[in-house]
N, C-alpha and C. Protein backbone atom coordinates (compact mmCIF):
# COMPACT_ATOMS: atom_id res chain seq x y z
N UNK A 1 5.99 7.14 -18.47
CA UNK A 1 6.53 8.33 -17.84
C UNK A 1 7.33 8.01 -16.58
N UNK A 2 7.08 6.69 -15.99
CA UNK A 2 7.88 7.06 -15.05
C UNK A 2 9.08 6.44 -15.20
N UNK A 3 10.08 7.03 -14.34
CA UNK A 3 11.52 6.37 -15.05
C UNK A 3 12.01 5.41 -14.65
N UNK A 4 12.90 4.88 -14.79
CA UNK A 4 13.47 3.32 -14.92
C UNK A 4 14.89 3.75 -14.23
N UNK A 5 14.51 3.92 -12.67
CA UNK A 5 15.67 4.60 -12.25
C UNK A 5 15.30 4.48 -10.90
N UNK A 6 16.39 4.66 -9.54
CA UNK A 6 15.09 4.20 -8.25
C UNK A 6 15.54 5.85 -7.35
N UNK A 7 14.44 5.37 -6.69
CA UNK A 7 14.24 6.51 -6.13
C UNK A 7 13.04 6.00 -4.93
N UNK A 8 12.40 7.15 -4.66
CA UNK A 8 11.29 7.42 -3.57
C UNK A 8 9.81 7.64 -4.28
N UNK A 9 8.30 7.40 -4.02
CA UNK A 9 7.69 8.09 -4.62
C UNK A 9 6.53 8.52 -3.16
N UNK A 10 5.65 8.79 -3.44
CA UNK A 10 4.61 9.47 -2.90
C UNK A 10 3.32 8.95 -3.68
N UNK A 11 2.11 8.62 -3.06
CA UNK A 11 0.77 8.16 -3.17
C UNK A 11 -0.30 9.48 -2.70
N UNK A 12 -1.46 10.17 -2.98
CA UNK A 12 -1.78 10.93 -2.56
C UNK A 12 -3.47 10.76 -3.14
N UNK A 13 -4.59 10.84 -2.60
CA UNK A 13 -5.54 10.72 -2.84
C UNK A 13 -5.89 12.42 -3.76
N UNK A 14 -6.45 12.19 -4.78
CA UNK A 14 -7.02 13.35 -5.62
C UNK A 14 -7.75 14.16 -4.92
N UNK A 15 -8.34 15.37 -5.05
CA UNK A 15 -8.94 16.22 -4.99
C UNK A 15 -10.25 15.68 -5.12
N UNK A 16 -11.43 15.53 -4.09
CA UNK A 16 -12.49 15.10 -4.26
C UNK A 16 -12.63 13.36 -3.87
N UNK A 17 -11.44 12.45 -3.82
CA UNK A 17 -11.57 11.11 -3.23
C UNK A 17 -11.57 11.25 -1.86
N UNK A 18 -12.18 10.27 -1.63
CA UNK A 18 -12.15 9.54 -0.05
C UNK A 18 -11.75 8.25 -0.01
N UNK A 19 -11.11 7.62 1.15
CA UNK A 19 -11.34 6.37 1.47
C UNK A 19 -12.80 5.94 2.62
N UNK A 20 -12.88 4.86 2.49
CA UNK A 20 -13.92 4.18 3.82
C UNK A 20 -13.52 4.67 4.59
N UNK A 21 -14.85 4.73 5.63
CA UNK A 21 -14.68 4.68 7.22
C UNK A 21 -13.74 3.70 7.57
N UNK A 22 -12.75 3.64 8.30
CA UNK A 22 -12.78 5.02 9.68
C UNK A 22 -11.36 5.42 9.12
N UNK A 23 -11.03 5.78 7.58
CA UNK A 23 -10.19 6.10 7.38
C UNK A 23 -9.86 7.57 6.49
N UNK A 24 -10.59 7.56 6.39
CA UNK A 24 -10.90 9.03 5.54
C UNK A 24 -10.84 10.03 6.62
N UNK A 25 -11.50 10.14 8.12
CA UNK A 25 -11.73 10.70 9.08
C UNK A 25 -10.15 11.35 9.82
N UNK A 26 -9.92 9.63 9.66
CA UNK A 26 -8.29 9.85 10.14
C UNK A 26 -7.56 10.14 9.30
N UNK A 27 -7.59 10.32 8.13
CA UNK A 27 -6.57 10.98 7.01
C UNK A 27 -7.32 12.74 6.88
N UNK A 28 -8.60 13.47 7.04
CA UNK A 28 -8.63 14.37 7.41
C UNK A 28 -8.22 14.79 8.56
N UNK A 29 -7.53 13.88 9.77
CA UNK A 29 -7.09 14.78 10.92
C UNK A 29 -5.93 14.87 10.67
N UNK A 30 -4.85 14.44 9.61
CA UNK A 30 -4.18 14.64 9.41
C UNK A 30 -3.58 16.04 8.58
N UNK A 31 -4.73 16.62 8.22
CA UNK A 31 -4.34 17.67 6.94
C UNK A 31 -3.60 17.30 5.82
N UNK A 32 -3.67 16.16 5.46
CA UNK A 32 -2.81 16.27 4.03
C UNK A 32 -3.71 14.76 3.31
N UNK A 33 -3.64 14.96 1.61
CA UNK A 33 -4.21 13.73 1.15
C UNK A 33 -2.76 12.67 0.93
N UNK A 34 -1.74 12.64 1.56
CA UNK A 34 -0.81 11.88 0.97
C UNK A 34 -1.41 10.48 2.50
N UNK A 35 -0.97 9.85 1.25
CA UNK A 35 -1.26 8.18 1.94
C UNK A 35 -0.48 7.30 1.66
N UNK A 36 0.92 7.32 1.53
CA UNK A 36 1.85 6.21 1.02
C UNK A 36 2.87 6.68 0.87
N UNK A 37 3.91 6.56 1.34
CA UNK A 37 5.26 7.23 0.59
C UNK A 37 5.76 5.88 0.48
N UNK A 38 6.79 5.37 -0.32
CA UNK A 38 7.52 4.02 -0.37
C UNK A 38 9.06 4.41 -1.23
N UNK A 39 9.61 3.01 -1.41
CA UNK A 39 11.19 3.14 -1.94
C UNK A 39 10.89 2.03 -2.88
N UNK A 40 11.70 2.35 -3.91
CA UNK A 40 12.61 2.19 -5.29
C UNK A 40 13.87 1.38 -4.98
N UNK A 41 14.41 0.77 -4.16
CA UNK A 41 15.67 0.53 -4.05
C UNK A 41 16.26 -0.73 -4.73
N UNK A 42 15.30 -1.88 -4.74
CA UNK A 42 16.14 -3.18 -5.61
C UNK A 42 14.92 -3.25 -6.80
N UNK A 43 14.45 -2.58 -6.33
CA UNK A 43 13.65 -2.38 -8.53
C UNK A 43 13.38 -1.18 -8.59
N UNK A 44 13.46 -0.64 -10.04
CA UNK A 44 13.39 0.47 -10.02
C UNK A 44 11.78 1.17 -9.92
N UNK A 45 11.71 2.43 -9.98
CA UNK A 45 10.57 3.30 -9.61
C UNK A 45 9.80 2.62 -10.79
N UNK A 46 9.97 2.51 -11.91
CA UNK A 46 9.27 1.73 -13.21
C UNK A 46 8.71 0.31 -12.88
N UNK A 47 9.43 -0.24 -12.35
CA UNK A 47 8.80 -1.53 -11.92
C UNK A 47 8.70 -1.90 -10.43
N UNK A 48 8.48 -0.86 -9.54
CA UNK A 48 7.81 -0.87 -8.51
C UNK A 48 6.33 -0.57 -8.41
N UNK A 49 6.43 0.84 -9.06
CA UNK A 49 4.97 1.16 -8.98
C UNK A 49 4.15 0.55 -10.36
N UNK A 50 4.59 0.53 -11.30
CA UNK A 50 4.04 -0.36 -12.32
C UNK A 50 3.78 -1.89 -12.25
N UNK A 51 4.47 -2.62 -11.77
CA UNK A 51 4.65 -3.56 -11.84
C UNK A 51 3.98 -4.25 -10.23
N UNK A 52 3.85 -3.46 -9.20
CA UNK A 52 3.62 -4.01 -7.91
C UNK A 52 2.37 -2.96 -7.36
N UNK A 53 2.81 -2.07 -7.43
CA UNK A 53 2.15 -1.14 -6.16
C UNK A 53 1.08 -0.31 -6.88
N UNK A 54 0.84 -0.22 -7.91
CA UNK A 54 -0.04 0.46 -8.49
C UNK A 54 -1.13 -0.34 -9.41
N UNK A 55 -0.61 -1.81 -10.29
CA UNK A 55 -1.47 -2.70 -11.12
C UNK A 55 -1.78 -4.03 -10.56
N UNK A 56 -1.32 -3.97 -9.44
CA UNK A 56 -1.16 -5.44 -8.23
C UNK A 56 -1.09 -6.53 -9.27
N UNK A 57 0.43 -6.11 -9.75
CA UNK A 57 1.04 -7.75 -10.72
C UNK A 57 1.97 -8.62 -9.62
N UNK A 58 2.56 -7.80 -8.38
CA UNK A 58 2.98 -8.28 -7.47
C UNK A 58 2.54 -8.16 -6.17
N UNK A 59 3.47 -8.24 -5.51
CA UNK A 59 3.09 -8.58 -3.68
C UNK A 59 3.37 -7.19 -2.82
N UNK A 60 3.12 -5.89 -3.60
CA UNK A 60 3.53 -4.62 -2.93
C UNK A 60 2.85 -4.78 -1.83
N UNK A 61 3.23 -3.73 -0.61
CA UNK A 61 2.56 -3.30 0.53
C UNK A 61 1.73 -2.54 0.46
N UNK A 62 1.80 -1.68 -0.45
CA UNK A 62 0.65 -0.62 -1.17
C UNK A 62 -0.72 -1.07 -0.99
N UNK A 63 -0.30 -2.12 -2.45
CA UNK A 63 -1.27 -2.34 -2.68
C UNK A 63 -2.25 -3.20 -1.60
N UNK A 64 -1.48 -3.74 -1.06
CA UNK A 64 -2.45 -5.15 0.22
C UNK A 64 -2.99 -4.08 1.07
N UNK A 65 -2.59 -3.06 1.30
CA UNK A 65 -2.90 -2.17 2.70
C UNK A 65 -4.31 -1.27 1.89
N UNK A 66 -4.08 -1.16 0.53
CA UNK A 66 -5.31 0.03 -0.26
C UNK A 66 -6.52 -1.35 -0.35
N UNK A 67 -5.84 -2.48 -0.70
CA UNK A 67 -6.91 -3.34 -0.77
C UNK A 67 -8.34 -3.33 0.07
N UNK A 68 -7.26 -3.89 1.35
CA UNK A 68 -7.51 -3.90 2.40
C UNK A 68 -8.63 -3.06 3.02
N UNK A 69 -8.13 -2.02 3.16
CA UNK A 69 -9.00 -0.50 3.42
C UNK A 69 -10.19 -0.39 2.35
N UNK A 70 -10.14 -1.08 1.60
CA UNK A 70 -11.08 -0.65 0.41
C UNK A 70 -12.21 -1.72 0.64
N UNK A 71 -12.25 -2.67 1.60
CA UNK A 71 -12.88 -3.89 1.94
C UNK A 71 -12.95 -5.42 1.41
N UNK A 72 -11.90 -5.36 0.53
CA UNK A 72 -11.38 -6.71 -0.11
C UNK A 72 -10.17 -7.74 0.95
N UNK A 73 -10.54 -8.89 0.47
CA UNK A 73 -10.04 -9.62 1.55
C UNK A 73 -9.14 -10.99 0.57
N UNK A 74 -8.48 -11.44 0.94
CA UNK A 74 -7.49 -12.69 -0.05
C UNK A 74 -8.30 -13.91 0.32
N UNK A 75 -8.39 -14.57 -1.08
CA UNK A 75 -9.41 -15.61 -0.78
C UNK A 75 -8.76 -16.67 0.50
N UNK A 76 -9.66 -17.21 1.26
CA UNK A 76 -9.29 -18.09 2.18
C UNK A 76 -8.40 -19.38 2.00
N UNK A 77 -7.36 -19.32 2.29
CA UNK A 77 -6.44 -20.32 2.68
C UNK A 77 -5.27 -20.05 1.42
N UNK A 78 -5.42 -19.40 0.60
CA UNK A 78 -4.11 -18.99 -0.97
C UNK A 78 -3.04 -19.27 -0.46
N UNK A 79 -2.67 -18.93 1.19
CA UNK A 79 -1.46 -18.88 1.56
C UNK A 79 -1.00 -20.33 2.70
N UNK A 80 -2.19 -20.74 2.61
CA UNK A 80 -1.96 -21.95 3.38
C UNK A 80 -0.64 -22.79 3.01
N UNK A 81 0.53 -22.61 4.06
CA UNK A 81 1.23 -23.41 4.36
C UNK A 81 2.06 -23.12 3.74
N UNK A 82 2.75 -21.95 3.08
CA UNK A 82 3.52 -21.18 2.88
C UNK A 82 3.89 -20.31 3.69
N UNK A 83 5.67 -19.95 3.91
CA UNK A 83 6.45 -19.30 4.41
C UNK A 83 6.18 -17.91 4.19
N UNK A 84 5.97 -17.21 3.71
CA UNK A 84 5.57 -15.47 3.77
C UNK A 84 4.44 -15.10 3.71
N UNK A 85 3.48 -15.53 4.81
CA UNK A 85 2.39 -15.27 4.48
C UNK A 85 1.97 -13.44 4.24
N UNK A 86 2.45 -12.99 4.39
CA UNK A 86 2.24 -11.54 4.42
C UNK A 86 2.12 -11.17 3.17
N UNK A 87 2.57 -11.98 2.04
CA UNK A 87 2.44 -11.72 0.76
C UNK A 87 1.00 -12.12 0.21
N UNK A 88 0.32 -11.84 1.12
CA UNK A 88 -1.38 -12.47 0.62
C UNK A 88 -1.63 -11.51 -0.85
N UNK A 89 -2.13 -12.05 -1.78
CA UNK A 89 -2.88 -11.12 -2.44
C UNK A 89 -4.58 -11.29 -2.96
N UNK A 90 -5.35 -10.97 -3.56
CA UNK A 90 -6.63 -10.98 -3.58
C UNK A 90 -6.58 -11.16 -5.21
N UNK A 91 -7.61 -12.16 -5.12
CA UNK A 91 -8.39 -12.80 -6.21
C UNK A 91 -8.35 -11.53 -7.17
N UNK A 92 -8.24 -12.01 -9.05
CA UNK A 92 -8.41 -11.59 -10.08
C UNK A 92 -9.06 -10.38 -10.11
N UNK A 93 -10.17 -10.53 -9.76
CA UNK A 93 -11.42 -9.36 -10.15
C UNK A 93 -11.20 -8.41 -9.12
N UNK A 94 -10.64 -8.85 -7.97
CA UNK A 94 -10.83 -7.85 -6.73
C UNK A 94 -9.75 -6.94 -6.92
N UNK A 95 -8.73 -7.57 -8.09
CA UNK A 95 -6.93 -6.84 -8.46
C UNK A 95 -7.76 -6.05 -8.97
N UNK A 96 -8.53 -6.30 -10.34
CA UNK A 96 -8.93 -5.58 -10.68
C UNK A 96 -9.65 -4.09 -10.59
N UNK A 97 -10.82 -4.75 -9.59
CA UNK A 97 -11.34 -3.75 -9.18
C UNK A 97 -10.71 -2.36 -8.07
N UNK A 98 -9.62 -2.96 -7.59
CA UNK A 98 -8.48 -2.60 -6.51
C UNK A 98 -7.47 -1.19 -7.87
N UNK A 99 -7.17 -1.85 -8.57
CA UNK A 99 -6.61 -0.85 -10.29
C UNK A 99 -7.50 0.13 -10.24
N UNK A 100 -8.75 0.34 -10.71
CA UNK A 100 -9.59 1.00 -11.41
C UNK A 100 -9.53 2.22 -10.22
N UNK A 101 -10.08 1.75 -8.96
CA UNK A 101 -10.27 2.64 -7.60
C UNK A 101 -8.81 3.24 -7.75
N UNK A 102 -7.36 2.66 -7.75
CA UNK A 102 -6.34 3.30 -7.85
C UNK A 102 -5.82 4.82 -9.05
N UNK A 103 -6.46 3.96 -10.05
CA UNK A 103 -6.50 5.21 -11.30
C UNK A 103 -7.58 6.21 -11.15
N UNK A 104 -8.69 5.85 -10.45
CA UNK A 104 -9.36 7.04 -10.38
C UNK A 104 -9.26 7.70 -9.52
N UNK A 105 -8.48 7.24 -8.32
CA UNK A 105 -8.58 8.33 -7.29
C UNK A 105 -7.31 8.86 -6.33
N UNK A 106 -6.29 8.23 -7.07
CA UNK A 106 -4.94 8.54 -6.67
C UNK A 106 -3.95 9.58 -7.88
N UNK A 107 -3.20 10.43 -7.14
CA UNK A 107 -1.81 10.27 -7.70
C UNK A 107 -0.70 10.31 -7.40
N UNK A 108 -0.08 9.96 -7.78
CA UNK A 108 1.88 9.59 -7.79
C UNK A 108 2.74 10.52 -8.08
N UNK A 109 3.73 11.00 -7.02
CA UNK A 109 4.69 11.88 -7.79
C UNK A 109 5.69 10.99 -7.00
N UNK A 110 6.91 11.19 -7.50
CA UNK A 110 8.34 10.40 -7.13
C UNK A 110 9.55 11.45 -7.76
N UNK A 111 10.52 10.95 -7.37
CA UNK A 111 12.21 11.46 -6.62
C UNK A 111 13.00 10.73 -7.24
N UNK A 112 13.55 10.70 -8.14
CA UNK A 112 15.19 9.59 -8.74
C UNK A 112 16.03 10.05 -7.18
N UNK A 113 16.86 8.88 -7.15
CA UNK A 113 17.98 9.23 -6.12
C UNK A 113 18.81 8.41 -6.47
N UNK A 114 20.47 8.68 -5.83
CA UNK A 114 21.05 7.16 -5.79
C UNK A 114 20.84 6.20 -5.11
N UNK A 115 20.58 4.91 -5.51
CA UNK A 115 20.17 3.69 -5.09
C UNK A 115 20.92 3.61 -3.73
N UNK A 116 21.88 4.07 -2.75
CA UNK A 116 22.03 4.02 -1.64
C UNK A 116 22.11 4.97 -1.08
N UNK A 117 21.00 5.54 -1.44
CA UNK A 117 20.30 7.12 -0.55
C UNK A 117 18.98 6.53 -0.34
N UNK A 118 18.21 5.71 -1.05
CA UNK A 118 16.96 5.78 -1.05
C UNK A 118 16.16 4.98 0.31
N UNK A 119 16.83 4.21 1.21
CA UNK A 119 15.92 3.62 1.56
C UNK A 119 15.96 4.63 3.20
N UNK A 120 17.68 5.79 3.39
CA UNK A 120 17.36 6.65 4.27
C UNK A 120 16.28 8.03 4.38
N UNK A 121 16.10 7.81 2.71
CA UNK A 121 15.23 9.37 2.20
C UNK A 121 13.81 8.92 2.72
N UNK A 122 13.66 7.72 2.23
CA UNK A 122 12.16 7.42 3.03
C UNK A 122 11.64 6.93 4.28
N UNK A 123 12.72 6.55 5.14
CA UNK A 123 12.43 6.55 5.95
C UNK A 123 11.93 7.96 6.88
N UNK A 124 12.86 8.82 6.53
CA UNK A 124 13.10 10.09 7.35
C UNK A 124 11.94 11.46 6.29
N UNK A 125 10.96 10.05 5.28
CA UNK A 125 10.31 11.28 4.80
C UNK A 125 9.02 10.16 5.75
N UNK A 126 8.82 9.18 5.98
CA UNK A 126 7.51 8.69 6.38
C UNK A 126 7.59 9.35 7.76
N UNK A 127 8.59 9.52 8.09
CA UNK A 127 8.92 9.96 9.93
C UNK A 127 8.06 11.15 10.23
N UNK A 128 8.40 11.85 8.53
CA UNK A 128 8.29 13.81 8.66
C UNK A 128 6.56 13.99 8.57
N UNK A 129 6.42 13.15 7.24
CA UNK A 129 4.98 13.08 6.66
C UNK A 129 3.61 11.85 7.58
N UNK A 130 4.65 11.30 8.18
CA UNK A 130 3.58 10.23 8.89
C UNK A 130 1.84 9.72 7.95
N UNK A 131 2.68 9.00 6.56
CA UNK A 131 1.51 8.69 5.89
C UNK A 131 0.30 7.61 6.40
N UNK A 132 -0.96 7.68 6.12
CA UNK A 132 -1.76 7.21 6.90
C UNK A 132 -1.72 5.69 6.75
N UNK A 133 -1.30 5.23 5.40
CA UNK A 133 -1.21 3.65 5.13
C UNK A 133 0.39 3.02 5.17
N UNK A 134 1.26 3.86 5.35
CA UNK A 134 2.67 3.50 6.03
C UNK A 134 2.49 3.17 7.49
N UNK A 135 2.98 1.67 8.07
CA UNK A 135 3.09 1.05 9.24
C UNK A 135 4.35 0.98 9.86
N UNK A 136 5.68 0.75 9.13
CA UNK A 136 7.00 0.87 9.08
C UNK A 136 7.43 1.96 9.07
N UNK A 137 8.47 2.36 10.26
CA UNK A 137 8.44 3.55 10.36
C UNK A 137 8.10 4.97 10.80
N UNK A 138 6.62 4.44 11.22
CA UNK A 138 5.91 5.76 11.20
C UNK A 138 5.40 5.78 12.59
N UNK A 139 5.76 6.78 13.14
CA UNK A 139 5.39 7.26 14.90
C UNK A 139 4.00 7.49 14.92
N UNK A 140 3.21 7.50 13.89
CA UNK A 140 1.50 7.69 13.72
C UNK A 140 0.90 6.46 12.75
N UNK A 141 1.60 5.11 12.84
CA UNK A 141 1.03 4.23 12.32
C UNK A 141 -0.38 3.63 13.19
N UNK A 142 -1.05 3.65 11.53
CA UNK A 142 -2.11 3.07 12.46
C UNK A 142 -2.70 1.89 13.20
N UNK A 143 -3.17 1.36 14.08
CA UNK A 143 -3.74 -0.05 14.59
C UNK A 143 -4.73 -0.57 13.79
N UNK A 144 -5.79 0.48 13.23
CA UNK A 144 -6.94 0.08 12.02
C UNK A 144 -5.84 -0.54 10.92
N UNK A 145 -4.99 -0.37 10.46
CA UNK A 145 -4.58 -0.98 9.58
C UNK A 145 -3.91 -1.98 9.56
N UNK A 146 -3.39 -1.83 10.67
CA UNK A 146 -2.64 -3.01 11.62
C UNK A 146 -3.39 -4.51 11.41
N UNK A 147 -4.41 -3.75 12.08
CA UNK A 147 -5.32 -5.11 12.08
C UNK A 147 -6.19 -5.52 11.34
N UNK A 148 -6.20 -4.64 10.14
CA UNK A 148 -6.79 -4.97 8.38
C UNK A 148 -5.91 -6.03 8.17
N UNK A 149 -4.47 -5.66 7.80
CA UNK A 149 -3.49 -6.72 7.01
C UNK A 149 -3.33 -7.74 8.20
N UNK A 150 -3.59 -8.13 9.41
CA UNK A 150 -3.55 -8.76 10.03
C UNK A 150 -4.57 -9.62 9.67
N UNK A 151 -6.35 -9.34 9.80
CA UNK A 151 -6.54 -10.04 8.83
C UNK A 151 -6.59 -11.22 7.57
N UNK A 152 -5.91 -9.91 7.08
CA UNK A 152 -5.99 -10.51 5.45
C UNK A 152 -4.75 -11.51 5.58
N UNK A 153 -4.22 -11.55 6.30
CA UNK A 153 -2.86 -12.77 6.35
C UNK A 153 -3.37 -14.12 7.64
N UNK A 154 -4.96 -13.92 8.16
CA UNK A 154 -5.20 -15.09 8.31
C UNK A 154 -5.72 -15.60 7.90
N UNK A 155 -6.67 -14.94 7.10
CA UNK A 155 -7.76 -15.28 6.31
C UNK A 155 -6.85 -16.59 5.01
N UNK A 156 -5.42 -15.49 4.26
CA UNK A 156 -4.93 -16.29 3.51
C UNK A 156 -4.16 -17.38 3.93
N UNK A 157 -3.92 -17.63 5.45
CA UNK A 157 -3.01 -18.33 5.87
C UNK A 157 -4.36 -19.86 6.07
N UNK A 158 -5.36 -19.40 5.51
CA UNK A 158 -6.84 -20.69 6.53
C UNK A 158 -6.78 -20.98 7.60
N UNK A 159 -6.30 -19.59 8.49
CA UNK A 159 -6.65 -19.34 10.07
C UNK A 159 -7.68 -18.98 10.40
N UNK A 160 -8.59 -18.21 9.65
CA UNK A 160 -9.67 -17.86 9.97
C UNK A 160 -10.34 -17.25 8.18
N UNK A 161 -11.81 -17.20 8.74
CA UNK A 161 -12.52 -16.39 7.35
C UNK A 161 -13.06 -15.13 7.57
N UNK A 162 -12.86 -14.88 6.57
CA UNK A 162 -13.45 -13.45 6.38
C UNK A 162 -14.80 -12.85 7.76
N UNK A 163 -14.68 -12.02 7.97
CA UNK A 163 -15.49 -11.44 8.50
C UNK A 163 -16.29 -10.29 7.93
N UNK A 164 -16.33 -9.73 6.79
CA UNK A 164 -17.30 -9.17 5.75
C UNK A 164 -18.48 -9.82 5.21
């Protein structure tokens, strides 16, 4: 269903989900369940959220930041001594288990646009919506999350271990 075309989409926790402390608290002071808005722009909405941000086959931001929050951590050192460490991702089972929490307690709606509209539409929609797991961008980004993926990129870098 979703199309093969780029655009903008939206992340939004279901009716009845929560995230962990201390984030659920702060996404109720927000009044709204949306938690993600992102862009489509050099792959399309089909193989962004399919392919990255929703089945963690890639290195989305989505997904590292839902990980994250969800209490999963990238095994220690994956990223040792590699140039992007920010691209940490988490062990097999934890993708896994990271999927299942995503299908049960999220959903997705998205926007086709032209591919050089899209990366002003989201900016100026994270600005409006100030989603709780958007860091880029957002005049209400949070420091808890800040310093989740901060974290998880030393942990993978074998700067430090886990603290869970």
């Amino acid at each position: 269903m979703v199309p093969d075309e780029f655009g903008v989409y939206a992340i939004r926790l279901r009716g009845g989900a929560t995230l962990p402390e201390p984030f659920q608290p702060l996404l109720d002071g927000r009044d709204t369940h949306l938690i993600y808005i992102g862009q489509a722009e050099k792959q399309t909405l089909h193989k962004r959220l399919l392919g990255n941000e929703l089945r963690a086959r890639g290195n989305g931001t989505f997904i590292r930041s839902i990980g994250a929050v969800l209490g999963y951590r990238p095994p220690f050192g994956s990223l040792a001594g590699r140039a992007r460490i920010q691209n940490y991702r988490f062990a097999f089972a934890e993708r896994a288990a990271i999927v299942e929490w995503v299908n049960a307690n999220l959903e997705v709606s998205w926007a086709v646009l032209p591919q050089l509209e899209v990366h002003g539409v989201e900016v100026a929609l994270i600005r409006e919506h100030t989603p709780l797991l958007n860091l880029q961008d957002n005049p209400r980004a949070l420091p808890e999350l800040k310093a989740l993926r901060a974290e998880c990129r030393s942990i993978a870098s074998g700067a430090s271990t886990p603290t869970l």
